[in-house]
Protein backbone atom coordinates (compact mmCIF):
# COMPACT_ATOMS: atom_id res chain seq x y z
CA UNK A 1 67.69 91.56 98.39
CA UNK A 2 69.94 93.16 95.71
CA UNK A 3 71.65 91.70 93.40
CA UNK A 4 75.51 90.63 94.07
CA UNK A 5 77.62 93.43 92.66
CA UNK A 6 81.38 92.09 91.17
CA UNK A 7 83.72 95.08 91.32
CA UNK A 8 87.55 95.74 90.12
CA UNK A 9 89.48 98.32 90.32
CA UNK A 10 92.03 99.86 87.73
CA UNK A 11 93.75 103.20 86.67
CA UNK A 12 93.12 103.84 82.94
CA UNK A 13 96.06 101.89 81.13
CA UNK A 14 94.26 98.63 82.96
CA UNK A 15 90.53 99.85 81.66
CA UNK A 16 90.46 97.60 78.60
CA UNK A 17 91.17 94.74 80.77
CA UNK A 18 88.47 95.84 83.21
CA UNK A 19 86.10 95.89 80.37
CA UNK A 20 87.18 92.56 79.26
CA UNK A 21 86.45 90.97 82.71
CA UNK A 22 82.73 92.43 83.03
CA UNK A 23 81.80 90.98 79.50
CA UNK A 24 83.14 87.60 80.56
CA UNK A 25 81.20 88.38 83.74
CA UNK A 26 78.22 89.26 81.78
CA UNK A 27 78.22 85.80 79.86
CA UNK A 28 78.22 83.66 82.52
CA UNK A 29 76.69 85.81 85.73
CA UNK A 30 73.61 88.13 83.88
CA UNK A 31 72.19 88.52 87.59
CA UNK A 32 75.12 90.21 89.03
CA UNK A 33 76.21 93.49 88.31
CA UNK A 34 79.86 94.58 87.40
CA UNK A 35 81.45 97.86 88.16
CA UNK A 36 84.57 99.14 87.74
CA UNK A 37 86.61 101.35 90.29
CA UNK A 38 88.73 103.82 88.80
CA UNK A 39 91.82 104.80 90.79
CA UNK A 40 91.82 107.85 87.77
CA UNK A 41 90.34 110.82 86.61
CA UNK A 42 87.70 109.56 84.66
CA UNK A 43 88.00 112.53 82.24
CA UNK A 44 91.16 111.12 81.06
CA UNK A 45 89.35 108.94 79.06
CA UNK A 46 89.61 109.05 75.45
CA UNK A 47 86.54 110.51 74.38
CA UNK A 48 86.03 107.36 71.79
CA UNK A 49 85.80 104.74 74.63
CA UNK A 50 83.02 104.27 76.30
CA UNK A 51 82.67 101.24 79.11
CA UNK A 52 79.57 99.74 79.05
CA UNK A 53 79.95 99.18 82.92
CA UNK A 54 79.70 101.99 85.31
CA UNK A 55 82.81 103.67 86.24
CA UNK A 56 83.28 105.06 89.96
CA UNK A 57 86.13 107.37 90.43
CA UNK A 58 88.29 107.57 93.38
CA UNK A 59 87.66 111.25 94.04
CA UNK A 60 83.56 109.90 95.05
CA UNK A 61 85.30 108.15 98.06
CA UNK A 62 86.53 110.70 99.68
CA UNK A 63 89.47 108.80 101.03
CA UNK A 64 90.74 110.55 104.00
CA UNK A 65 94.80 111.36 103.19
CA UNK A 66 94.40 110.27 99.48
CA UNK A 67 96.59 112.51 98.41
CA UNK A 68 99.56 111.82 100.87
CA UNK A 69 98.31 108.17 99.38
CA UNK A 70 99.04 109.46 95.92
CA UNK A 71 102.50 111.14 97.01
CA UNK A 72 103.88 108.00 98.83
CA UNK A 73 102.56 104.94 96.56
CA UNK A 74 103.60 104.03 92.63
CA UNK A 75 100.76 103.82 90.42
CA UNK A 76 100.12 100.13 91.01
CA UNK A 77 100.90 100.12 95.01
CA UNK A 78 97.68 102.76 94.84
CA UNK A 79 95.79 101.27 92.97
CA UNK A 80 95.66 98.06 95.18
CA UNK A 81 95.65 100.08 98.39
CA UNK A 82 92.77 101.71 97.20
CA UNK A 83 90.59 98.32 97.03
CA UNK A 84 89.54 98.32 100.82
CA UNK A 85 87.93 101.68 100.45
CA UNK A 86 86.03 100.88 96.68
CA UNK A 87 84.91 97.51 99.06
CA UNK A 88 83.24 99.88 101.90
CA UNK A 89 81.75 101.93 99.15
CA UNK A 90 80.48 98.98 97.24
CA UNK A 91 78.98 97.10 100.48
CA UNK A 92 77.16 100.36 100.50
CA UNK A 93 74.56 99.17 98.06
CA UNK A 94 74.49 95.36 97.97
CA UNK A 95 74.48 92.42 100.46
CA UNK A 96 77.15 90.64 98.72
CA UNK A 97 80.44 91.68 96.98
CA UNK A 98 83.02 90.10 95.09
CA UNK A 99 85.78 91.59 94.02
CA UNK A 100 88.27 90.12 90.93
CA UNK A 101 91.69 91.61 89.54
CA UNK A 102 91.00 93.79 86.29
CA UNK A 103 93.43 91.37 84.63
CA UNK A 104 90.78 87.89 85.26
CA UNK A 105 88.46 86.62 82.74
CA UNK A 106 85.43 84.20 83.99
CA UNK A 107 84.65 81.05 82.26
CA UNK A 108 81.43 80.34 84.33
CA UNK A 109 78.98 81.06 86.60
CA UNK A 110 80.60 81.81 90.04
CA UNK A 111 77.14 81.49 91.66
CA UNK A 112 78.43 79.25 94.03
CA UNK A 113 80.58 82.27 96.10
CA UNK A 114 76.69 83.93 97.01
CA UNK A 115 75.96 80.60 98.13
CA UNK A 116 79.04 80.27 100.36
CA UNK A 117 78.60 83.86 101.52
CA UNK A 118 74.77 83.11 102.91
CA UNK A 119 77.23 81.57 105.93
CA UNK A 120 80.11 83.50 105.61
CA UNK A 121 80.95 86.91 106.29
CA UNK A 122 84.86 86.63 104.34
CA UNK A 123 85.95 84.39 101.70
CA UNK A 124 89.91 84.46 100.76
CA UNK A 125 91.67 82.78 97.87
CA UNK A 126 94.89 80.62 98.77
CA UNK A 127 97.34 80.65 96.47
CA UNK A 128 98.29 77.61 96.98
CA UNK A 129 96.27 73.79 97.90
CA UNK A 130 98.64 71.45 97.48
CA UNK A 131 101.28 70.04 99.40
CA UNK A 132 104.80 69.13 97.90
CA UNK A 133 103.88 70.73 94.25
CA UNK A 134 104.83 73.84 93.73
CA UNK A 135 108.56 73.97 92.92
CA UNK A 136 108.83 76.73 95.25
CA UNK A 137 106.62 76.89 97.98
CA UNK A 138 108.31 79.35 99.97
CA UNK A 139 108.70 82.23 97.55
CA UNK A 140 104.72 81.83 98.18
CA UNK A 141 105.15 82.66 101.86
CA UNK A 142 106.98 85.45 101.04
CA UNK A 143 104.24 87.23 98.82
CA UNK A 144 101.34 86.19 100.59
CA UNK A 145 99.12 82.66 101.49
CA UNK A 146 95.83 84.20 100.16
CA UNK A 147 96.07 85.86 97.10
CA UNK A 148 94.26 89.11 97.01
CA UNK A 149 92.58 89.01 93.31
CA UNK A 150 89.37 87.16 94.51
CA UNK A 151 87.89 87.88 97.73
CA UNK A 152 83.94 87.53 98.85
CA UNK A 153 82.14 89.70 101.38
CA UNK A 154 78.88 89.80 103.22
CA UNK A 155 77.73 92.61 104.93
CA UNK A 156 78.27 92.87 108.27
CA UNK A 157 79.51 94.40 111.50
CA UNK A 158 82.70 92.14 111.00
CA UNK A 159 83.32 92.46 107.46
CA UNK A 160 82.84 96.66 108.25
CA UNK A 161 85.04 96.11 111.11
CA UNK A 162 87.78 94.04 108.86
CA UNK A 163 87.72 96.86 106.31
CA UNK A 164 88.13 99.99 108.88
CA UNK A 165 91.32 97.74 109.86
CA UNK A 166 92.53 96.86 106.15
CA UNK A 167 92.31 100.17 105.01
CA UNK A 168 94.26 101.64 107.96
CA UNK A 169 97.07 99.39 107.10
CA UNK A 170 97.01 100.27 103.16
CA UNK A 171 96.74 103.94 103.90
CA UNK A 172 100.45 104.34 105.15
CA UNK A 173 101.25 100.43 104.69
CA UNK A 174 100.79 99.29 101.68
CA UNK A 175 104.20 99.78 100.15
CA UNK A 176 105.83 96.25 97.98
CA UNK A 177 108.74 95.78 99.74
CA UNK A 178 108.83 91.88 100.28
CA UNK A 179 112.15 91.89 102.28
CA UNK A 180 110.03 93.90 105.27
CA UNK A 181 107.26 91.92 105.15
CA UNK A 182 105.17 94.30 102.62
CA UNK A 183 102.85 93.38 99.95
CA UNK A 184 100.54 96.17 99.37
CA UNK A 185 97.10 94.89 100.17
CA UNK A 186 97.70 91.00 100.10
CA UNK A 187 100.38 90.32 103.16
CA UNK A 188 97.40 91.91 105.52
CA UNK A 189 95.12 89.39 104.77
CA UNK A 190 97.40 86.43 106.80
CA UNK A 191 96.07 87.76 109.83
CA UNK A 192 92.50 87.76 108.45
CA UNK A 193 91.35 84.21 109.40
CA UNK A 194 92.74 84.62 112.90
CA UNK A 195 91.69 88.29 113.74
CA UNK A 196 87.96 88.05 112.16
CA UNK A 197 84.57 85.40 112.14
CA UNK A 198 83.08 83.95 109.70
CA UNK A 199 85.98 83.50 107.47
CA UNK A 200 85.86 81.19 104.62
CA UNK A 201 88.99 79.33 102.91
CA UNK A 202 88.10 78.87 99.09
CA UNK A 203 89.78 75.62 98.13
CA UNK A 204 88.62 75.72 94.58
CA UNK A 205 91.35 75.17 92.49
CA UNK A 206 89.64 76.24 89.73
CA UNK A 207 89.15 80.09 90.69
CA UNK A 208 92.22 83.00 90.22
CA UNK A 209 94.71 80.84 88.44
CA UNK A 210 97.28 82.74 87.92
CA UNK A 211 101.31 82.49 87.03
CA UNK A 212 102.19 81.91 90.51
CA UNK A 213 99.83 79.07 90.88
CA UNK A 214 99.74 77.11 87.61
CA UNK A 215 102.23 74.48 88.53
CA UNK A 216 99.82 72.51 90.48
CA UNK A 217 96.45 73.63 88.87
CA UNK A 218 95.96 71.73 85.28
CA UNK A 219 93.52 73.79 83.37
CA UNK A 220 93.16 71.03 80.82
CA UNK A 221 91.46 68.85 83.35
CA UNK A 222 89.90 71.54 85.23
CA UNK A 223 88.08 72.66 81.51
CA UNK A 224 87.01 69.13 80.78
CA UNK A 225 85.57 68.86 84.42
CA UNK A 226 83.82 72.18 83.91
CA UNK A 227 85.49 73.09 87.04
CA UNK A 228 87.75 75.93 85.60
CA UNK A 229 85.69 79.49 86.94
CA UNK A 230 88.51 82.42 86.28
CA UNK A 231 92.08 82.76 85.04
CA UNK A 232 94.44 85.80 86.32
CA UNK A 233 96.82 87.41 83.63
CA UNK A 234 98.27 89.46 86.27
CA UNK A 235 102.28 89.88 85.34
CA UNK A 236 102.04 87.15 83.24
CA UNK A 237 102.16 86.95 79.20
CA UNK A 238 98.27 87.57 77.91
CA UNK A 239 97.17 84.53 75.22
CA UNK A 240 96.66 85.48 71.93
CA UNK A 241 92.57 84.65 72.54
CA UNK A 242 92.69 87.37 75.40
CA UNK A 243 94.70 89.92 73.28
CA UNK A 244 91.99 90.13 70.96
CA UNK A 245 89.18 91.00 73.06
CA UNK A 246 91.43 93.48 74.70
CA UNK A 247 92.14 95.01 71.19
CA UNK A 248 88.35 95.57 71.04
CA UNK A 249 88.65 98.34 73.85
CA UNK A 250 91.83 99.82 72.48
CA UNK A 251 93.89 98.32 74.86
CA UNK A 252 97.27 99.50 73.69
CA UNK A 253 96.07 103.43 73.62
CA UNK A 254 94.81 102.95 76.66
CA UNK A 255 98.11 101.02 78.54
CA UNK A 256 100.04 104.07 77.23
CA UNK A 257 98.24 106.78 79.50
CA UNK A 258 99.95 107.76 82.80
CA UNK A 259 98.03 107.55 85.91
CA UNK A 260 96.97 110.86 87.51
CA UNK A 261 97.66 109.51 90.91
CA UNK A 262 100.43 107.75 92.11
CA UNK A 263 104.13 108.38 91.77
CA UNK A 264 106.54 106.18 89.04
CA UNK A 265 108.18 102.91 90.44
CA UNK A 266 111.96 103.76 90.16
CA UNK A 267 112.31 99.90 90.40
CA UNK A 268 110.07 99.29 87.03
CA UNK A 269 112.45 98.09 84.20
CA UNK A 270 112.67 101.01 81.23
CA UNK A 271 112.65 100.71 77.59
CA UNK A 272 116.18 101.13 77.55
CA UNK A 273 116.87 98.83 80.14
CA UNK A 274 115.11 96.50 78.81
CA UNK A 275 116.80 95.99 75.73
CA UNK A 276 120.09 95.95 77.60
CA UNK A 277 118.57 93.17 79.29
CA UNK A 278 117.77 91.27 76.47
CA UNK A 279 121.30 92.43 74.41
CA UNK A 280 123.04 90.78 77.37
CA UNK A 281 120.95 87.52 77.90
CA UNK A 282 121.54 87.25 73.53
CA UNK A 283 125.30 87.79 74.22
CA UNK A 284 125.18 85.12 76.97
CA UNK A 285 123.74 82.38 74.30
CA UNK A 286 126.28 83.29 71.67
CA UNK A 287 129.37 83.16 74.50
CA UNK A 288 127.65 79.48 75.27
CA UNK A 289 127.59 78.25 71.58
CA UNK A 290 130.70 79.43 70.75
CA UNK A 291 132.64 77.86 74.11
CA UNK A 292 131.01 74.49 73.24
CA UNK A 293 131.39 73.90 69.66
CA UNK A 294 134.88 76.29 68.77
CA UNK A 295 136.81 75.56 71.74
């Protein structure tokens, strides 16, 4: 049997990150092997990076209606939609697939998901595991139960049949629109346990921690416990540790370049609004110290 492949998927501003991931991959799981997809021309890349990983471009799917995909989705919305088809290309050559968000790092080996997947066809990733913690557990339901930035698969008829129907649904589907019930490829997966066998519930607090989870997961304890197996930066602010590997792979060049595919999110906050944002919120403060000690 192959080995397990570990796959993300990225445009170009994200590669560094990608990169990142597969040498913490590399450090702690030498007998699985990481690629990267690349929602991207690949000959966008700056001619002075080179990923030691292999790099498998979007265009080698053949995605039927990729490019009313490209028209309809931001970058980011395509980029996710994009991960059930990179999965059924993937399963193509290996038993067993796991697939990580670009923006993880591993801490150990994650042998233990193979193991789990000799019985299992699916594996998804709550977000949550514990009750009455969280300060807001329904802002969770309205993003998704399982979080889409870990996810284990076996080959099989019903993981095959699973990804014919995921992909369907992120092909003209997979817009972020939380208020109707859409989160690009991660709401889907709520029907997943009740539609499909062989689906496994990882309760492992210590895998995809991410901003939306932290409140309940202690990372201190989980470290000392050796229990802590992957962080998620996703949205979140990157630790100065992380910044520096990501610095290694020119990280900021890269995060400037535009996606070829995908159309710009209207809704994404500008430089200029930005500082606005921050102008007001410093006005705010100075309103506040000034009522309470000058009037």
């Amino acid at each position: 049997m192959a080995s397990p492949i570990i796959f993300t998927v990225c445009s170009i501003n994200q590669l560094a990150n990608a990169i990142v991931l597969g040498d913490s991959l590399k450090i702690q799981n030498s007998d699985y092997h990481f690629q990267i997809g690349l929602v991207d021309k690949q000959s966008n890349i700056p001619t002075n990076i080179q990923s030691p990983y292999p790099i498998i471009e979007v265009n080698l799917l053949n995605i039927k209606g990729f490019g009313e995909m490209s028209e309809r989705y931001t970058h980011e919305e395509l980029v996710a939609n994009c991960k059930p088809f990179f999965t059924e290309y993937f399963l193509q050559k290996t038993e067993k697939l796991i697939f990580i968000d670009c923006t993880s790092v591993i801490f150990q080996s994650i042998s233990f998901v193979s193991d789990i997947l000799d019985q299992s066809n699916i594996i998804l990733t709550p977000q949550l595991l514990f009750a009455n913690v969280h300060p807001d557990e329904k802002q969770i339901l309205n993003s998704g139960i399982y979080h889409a930035g870990f996810i284990g698969l076996k080959k099989s008829d019903e993981t095959l049949k699973f990804l014919k129907w995921w992909g369907k649904n992120t092909s003209t589907k997979g817009f972020k629109d939380l208020c109707k019930g859409l989160n690009t490829d991660q709401l889907w997966l709520e029907h997943v346990p009740a539609m499909y066998d062989g689906v496994y519930i990882l309760k492992e607090a210590g895998v995809n921690i991410g901003y939306w989870n932290q409140p309940e997961r202690n990372i201190t304890q989980l470290k000392l416990a050796s229990k802590l197996y992957s962080i998620n930066y996703r949205d979140g602010q990157f630790p100065k540790e992380y910044i520096e590997k990501l610095k290694k792979y020119s990280h900021k060049k890269l995060s400037k370049i535009k996606p070829t595919f995908g159309i710009e999110d209207s809704n994404k906050p500008t430089l200029a609004k930005t500082i606005a944002m921050k102008i007001r919120t410093l006005n705010n403060i100075v309103d506040l110290i000034i009522d309470k000690f000058f009037s």
